[in-house]
N, C-alpha and C. Protein backbone atom coordinates (compact mmCIF):
# COMPACT_ATOMS: atom_id res chain seq x y z
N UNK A 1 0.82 -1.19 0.00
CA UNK A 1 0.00 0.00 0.00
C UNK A 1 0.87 1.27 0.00
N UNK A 2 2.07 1.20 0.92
CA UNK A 2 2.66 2.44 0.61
C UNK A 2 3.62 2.80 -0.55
N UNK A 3 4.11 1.51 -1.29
CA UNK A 3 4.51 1.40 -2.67
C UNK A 3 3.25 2.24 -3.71
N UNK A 4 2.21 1.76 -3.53
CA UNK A 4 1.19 2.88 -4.39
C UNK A 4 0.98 3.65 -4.11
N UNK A 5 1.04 4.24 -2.78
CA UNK A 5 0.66 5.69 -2.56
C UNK A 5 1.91 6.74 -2.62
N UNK A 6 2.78 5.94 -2.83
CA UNK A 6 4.09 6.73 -3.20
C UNK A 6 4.16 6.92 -4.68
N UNK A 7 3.67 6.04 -5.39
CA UNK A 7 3.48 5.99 -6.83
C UNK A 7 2.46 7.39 -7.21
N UNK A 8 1.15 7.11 -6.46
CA UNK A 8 0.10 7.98 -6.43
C UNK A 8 1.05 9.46 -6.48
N UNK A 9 1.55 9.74 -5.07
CA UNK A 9 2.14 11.14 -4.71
C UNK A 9 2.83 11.40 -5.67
N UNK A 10 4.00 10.40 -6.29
CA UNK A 10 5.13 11.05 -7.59
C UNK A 10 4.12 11.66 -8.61
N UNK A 11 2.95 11.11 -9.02
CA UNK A 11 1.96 11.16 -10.64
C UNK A 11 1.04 12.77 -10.05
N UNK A 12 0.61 13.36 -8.34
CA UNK A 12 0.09 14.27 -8.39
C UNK A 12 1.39 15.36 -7.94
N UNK A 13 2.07 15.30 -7.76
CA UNK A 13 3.74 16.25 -7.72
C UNK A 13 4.38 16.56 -9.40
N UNK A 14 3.94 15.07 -9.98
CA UNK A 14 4.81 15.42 -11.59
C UNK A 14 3.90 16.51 -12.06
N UNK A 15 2.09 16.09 -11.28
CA UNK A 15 0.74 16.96 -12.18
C UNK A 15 1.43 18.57 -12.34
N UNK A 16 1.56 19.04 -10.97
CA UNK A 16 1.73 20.16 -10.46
C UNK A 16 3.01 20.88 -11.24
N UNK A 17 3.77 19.54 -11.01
CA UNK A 17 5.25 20.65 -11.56
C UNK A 17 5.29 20.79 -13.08
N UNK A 18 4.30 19.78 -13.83
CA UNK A 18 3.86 20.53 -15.44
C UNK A 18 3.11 21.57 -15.49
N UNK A 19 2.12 21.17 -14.79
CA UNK A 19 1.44 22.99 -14.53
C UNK A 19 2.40 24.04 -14.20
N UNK A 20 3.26 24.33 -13.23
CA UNK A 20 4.25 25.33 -12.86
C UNK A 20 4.94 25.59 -14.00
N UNK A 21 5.36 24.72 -14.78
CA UNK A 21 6.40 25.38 -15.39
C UNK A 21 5.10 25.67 -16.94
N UNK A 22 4.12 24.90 -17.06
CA UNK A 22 3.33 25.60 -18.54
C UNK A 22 2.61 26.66 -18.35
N UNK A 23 2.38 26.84 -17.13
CA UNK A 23 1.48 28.10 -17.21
C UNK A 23 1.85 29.84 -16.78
N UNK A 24 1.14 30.55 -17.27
CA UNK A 24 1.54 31.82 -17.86
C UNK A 24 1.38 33.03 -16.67
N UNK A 25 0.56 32.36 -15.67
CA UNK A 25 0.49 32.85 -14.36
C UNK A 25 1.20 32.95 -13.14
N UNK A 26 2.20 34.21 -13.27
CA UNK A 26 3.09 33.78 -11.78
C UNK A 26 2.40 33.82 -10.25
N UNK A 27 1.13 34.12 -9.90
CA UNK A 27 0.81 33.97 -9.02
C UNK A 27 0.57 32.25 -8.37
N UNK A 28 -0.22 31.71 -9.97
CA UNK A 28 -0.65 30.15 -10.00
C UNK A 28 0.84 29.54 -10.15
N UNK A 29 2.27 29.64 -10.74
CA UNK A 29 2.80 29.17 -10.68
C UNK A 29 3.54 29.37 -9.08
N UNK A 30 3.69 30.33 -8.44
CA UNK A 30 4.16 30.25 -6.72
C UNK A 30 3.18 29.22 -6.02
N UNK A 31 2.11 29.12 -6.62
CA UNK A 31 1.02 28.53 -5.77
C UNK A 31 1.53 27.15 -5.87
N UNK A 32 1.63 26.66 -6.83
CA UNK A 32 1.79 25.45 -6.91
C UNK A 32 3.65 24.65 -6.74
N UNK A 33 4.29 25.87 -6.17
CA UNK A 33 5.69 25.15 -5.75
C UNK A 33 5.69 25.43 -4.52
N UNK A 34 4.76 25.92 -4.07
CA UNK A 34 4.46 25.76 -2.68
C UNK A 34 3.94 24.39 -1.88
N UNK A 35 2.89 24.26 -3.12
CA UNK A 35 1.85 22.56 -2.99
C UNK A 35 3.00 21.89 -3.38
N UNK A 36 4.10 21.98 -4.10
CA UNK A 36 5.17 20.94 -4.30
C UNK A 36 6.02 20.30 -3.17
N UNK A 37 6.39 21.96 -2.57
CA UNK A 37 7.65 21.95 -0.94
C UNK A 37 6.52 20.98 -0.29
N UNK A 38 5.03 21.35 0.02
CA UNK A 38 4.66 20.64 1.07
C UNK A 38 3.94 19.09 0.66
N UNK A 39 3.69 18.95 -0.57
CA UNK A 39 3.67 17.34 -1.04
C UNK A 39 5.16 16.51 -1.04
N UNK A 40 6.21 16.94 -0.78
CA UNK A 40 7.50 17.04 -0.64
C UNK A 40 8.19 15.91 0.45
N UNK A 41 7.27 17.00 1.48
CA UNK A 41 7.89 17.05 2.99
C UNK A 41 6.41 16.08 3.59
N UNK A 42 5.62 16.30 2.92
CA UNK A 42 4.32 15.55 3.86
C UNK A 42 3.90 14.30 3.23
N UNK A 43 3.98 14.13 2.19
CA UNK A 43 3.60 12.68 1.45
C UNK A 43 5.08 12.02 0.83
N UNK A 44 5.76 12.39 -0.04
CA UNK A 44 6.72 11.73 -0.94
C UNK A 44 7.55 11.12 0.18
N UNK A 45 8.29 12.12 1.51
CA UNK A 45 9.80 11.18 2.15
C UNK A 45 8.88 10.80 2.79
N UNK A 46 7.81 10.58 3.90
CA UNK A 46 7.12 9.61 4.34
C UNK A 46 6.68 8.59 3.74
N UNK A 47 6.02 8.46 2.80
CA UNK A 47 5.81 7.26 2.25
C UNK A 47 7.01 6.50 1.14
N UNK A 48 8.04 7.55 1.07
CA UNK A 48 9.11 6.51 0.58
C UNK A 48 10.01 5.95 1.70
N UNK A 49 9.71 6.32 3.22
CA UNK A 49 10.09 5.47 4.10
C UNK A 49 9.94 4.57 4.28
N UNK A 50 8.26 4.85 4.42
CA UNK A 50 7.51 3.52 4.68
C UNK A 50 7.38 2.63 3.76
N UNK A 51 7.75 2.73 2.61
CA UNK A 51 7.95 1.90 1.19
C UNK A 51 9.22 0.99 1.45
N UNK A 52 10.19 1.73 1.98
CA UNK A 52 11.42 0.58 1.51
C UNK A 52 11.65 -0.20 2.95
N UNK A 53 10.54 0.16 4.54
CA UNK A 53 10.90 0.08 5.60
C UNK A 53 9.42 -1.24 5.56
N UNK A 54 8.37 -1.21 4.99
CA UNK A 54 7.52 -2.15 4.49
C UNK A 54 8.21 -3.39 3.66
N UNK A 55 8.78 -3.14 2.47
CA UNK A 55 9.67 -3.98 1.59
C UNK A 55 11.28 -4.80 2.67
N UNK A 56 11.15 -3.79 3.19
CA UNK A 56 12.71 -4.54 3.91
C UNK A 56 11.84 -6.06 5.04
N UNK A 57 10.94 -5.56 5.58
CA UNK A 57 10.12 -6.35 6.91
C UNK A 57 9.34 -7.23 5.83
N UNK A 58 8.82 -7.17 4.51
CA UNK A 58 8.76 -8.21 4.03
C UNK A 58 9.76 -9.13 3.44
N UNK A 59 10.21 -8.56 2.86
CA UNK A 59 11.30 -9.38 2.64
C UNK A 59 11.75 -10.43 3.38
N UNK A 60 11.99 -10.06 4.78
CA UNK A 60 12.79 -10.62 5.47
C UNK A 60 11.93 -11.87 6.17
N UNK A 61 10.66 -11.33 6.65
CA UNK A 61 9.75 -12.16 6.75
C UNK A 61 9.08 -12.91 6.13
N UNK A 62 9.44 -13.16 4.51
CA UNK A 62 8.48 -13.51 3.59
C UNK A 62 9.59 -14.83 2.94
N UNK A 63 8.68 -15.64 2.46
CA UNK A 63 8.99 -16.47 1.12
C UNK A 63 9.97 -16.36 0.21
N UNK A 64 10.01 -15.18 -0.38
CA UNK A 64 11.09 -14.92 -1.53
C UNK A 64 12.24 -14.33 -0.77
N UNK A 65 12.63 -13.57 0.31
CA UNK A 65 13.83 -13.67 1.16
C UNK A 65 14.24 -12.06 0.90
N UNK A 66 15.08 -11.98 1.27
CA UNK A 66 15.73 -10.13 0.66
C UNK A 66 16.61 -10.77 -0.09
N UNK A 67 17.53 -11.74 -0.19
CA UNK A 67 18.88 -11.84 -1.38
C UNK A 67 18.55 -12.99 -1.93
N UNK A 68 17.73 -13.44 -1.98
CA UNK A 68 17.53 -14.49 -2.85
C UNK A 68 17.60 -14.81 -4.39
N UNK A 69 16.50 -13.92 -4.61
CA UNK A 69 15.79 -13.50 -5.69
C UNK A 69 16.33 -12.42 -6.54
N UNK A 70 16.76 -12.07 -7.81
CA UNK A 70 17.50 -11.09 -8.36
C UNK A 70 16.22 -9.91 -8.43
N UNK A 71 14.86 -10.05 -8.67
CA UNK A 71 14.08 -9.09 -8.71
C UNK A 71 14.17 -8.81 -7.35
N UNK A 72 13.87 -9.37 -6.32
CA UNK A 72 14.06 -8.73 -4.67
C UNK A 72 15.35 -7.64 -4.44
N UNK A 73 16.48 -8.11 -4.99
CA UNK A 73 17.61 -7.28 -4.99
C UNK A 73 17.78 -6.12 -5.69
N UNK A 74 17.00 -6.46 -6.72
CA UNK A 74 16.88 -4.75 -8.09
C UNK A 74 15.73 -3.97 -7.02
N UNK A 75 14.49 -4.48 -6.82
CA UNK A 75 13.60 -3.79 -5.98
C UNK A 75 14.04 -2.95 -4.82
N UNK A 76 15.04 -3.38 -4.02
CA UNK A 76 15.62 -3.24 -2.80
C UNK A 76 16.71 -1.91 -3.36
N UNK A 77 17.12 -1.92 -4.34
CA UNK A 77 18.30 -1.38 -4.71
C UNK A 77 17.05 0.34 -5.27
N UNK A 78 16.09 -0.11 -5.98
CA UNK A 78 15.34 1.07 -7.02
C UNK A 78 14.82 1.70 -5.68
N UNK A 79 14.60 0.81 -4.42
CA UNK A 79 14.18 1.65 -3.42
C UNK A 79 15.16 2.72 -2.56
N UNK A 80 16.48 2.05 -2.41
CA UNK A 80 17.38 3.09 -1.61
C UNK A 80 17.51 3.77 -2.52
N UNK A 81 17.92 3.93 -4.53
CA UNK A 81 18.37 5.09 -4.79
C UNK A 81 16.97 5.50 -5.29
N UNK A 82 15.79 5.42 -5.07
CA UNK A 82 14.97 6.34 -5.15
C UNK A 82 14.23 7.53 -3.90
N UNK A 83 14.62 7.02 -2.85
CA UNK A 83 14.57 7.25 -1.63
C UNK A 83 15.78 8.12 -1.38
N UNK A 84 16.75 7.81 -1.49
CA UNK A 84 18.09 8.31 -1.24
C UNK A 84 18.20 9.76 -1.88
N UNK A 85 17.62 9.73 -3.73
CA UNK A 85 17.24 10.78 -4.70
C UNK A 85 16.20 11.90 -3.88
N UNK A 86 15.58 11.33 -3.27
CA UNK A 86 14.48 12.31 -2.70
C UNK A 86 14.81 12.95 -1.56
N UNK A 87 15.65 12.52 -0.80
CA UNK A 87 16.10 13.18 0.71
C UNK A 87 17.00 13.90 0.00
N UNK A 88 18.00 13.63 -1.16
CA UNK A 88 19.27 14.85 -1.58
C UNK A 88 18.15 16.27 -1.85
N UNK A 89 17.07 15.91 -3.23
CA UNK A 89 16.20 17.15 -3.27
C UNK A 89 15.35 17.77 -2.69
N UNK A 90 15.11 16.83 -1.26
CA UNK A 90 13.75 17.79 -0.51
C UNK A 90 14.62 19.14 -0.22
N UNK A 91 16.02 19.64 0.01
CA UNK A 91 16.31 21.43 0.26
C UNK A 91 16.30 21.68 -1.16
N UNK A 92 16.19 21.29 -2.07
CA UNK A 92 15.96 21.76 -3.43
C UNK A 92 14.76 22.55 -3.75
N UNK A 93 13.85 21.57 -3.20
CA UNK A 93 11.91 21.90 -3.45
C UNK A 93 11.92 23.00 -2.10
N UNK A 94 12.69 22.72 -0.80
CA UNK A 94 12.13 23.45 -0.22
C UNK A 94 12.53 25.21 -0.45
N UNK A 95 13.72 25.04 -1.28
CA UNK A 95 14.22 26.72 -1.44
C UNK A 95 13.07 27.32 -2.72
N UNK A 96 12.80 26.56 -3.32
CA UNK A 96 11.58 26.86 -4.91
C UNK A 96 10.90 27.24 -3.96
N UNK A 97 10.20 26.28 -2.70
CA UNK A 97 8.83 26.74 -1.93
C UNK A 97 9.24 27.88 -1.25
N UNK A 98 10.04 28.06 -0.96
CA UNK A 98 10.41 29.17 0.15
C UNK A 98 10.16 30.85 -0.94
N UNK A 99 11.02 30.31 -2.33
CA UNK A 99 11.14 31.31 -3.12
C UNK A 99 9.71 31.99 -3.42
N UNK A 100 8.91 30.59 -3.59
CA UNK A 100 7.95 31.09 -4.22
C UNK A 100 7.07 31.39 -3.48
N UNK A 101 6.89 31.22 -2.24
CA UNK A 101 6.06 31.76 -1.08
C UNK A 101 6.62 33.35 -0.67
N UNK A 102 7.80 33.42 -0.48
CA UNK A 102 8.35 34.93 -0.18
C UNK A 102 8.35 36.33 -1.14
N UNK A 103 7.99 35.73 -2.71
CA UNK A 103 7.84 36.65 -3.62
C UNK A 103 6.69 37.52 -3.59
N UNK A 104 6.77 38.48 -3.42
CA UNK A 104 5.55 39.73 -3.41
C UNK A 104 4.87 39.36 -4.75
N UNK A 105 3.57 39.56 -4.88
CA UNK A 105 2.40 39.75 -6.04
C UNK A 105 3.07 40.33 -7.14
N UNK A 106 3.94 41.52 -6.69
CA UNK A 106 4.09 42.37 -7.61
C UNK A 106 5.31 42.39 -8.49
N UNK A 107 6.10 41.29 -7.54
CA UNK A 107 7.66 41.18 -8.41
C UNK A 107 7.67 39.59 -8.88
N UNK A 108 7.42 39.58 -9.91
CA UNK A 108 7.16 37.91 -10.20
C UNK A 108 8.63 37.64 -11.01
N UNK A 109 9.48 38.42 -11.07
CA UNK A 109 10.72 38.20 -11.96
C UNK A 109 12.01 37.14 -10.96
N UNK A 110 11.59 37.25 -10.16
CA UNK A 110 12.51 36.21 -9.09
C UNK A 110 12.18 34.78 -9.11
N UNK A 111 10.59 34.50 -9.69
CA UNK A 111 10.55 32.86 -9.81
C UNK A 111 10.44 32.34 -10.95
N UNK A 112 11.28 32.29 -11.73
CA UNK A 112 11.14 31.65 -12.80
C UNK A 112 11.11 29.98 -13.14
N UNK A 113 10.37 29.68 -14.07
CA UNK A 113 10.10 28.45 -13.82
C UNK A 113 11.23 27.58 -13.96
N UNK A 114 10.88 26.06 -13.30
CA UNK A 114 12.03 25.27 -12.78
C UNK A 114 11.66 24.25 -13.59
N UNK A 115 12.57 23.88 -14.36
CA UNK A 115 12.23 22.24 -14.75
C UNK A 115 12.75 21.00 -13.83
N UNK A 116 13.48 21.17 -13.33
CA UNK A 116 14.03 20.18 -12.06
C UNK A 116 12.83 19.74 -11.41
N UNK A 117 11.61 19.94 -10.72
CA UNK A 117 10.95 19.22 -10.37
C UNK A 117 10.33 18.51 -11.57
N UNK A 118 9.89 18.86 -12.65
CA UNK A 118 9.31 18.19 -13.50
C UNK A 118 10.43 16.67 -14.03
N UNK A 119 11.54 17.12 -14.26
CA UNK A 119 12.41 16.14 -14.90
C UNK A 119 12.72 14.87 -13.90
N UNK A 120 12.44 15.03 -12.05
CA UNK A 120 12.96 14.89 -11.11
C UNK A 120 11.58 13.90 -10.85
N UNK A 121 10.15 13.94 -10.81
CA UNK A 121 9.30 13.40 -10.97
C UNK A 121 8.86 13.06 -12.00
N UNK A 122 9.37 12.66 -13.23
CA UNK A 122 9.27 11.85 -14.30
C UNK A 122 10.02 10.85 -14.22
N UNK A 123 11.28 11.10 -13.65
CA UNK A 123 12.28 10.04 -13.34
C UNK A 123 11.64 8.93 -12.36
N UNK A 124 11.78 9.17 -11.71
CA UNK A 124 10.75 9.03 -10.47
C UNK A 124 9.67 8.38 -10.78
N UNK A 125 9.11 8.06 -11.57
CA UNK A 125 7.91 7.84 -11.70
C UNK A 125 7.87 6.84 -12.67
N UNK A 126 9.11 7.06 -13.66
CA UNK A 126 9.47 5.51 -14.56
C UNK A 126 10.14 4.34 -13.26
N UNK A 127 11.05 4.89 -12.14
CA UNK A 127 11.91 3.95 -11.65
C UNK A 127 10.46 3.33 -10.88
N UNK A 128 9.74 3.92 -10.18
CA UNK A 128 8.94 3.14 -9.51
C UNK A 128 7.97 2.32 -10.09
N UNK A 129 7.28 2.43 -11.38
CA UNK A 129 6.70 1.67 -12.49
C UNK A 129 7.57 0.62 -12.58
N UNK A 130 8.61 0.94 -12.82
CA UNK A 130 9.24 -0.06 -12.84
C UNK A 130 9.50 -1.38 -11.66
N UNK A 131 9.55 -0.73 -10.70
CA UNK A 131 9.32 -1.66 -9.42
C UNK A 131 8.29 -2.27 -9.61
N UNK A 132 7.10 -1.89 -9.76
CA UNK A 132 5.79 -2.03 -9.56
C UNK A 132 5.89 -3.45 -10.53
N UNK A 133 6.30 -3.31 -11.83
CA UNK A 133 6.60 -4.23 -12.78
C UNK A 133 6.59 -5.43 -12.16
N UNK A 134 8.19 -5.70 -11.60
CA UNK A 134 8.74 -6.54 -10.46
C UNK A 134 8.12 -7.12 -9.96
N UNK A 135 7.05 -6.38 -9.20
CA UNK A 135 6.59 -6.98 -8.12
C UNK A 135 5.63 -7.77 -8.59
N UNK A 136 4.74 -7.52 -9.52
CA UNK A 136 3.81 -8.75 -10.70
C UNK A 136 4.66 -9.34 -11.20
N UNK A 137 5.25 -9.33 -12.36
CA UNK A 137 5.85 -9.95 -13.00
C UNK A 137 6.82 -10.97 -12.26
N UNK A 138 7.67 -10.62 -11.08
CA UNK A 138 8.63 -11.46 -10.67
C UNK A 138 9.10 -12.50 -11.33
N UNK A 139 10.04 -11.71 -11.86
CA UNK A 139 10.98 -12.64 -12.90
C UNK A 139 11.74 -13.65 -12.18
N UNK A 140 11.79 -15.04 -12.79
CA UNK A 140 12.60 -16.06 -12.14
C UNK A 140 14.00 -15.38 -12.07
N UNK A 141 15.03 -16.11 -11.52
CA UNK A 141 16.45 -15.77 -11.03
C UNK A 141 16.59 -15.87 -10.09
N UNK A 142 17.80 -16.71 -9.65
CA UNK A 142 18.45 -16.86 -7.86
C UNK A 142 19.28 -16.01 -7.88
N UNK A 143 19.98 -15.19 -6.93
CA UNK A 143 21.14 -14.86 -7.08
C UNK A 143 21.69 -15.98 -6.06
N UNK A 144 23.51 -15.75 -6.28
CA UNK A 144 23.94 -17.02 -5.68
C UNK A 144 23.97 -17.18 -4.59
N UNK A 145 23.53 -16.55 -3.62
CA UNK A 145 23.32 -16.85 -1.97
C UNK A 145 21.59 -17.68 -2.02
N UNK A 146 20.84 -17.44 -2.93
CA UNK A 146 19.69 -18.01 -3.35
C UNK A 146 20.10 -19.09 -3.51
N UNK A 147 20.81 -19.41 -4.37
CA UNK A 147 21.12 -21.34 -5.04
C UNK A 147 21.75 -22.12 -3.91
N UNK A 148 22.38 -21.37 -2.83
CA UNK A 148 23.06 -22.18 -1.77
C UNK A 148 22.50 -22.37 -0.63
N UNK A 149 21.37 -21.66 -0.62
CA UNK A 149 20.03 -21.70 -0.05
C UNK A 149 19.20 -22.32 -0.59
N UNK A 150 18.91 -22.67 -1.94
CA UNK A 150 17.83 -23.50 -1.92
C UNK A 150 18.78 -25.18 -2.42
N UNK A 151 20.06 -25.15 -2.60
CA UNK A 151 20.51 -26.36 -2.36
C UNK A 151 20.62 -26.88 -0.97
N UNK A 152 21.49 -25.99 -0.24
CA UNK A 152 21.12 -26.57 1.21
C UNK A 152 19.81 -27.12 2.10
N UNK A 153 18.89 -26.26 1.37
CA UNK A 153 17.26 -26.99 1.89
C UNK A 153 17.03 -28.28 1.10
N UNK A 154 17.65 -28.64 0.06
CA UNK A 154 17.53 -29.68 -0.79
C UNK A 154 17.78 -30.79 -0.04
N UNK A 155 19.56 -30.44 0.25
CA UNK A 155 20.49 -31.79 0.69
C UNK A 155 19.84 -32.18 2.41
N UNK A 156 19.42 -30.44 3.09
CA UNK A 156 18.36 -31.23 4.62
C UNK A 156 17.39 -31.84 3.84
N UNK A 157 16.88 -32.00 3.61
CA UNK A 157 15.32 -32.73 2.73
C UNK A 157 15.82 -33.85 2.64
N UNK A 158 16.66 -34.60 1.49
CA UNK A 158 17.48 -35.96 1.33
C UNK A 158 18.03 -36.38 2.43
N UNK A 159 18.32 -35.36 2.89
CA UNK A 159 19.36 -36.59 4.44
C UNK A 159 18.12 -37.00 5.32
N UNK A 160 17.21 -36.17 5.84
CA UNK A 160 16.33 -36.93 6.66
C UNK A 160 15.14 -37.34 6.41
């Protein structure tokens, strides 16, 4: 659940930051890198916590294992550097929000539009599709701590 609602948050953050940068309104464009800083800070690093802090406690508790499986290991991996990506830019979004909250009505020449959130939640938004993939699809593959694990359950099985 928090794998989709993190999915959800990247697709209404990418909404916003195409609006900011297409539209012709600098009041509507401050408005909405404001809704960015605080979809930012209140939905995206919370639920990409709870995404890779959900995935780690299954893993570990589950069937397919954390190193078993080569899709468990790509999953595990798209989660720290997507997670990791988002804690470097939350002072990124938050100086846009700051900018664009502190600009007077009347001087709109200080916020010019940013493509960095847009390019930054597109990215974003293929890597986690892509997880999502994974997680249906689960492509066969051991990695090799997998094969010595599921030989060793083999050879206990035959001996007793």
């Amino acid at each position: 659940m928090t794998s989709v609602g993190w999915l959800g948050a990247v697709v209404a953050f990418l909404s916003l930051a195409v609006v900011a940068v297409a539209t012709a309104s600098p009041p509507t464009a401050r408005a909405l890198y404001v809704a960015m800083d605080v979809l930012g800070v209140a939905a995206l690093v919370p639920l990409s916590l709870a995404s890779f802090a959900t995935g780690l406690v299954q893993s570990l508790g589950g069937a397919w294992g954390l190193l078993r499986h080569w899709w468990v290991v790509v999953k595990l991996g798209i989660s720290v550097l997507a997670t990791g990506v988002l804690l470097l830019y939350v002072p990124t979004l938050q100086l846009l929000g700051d900018a664009a909250a502190s600009a007077s009505l009347s001087d709109d020449r200080g916020l010019l539009p940013s493509t960095s959130p847009v390019l930054h939640s597109a990215g974003a938004l293929l890597v986690l599709l892509f997880a999502a993939v994974l997680s249906v699809y689960k492509p066969r593959g051991l990695t090799r701590y997998g094969w010595r694990k599921q030989r060793a359950g083999r050879q206990a099985v035959s001996a007793g």
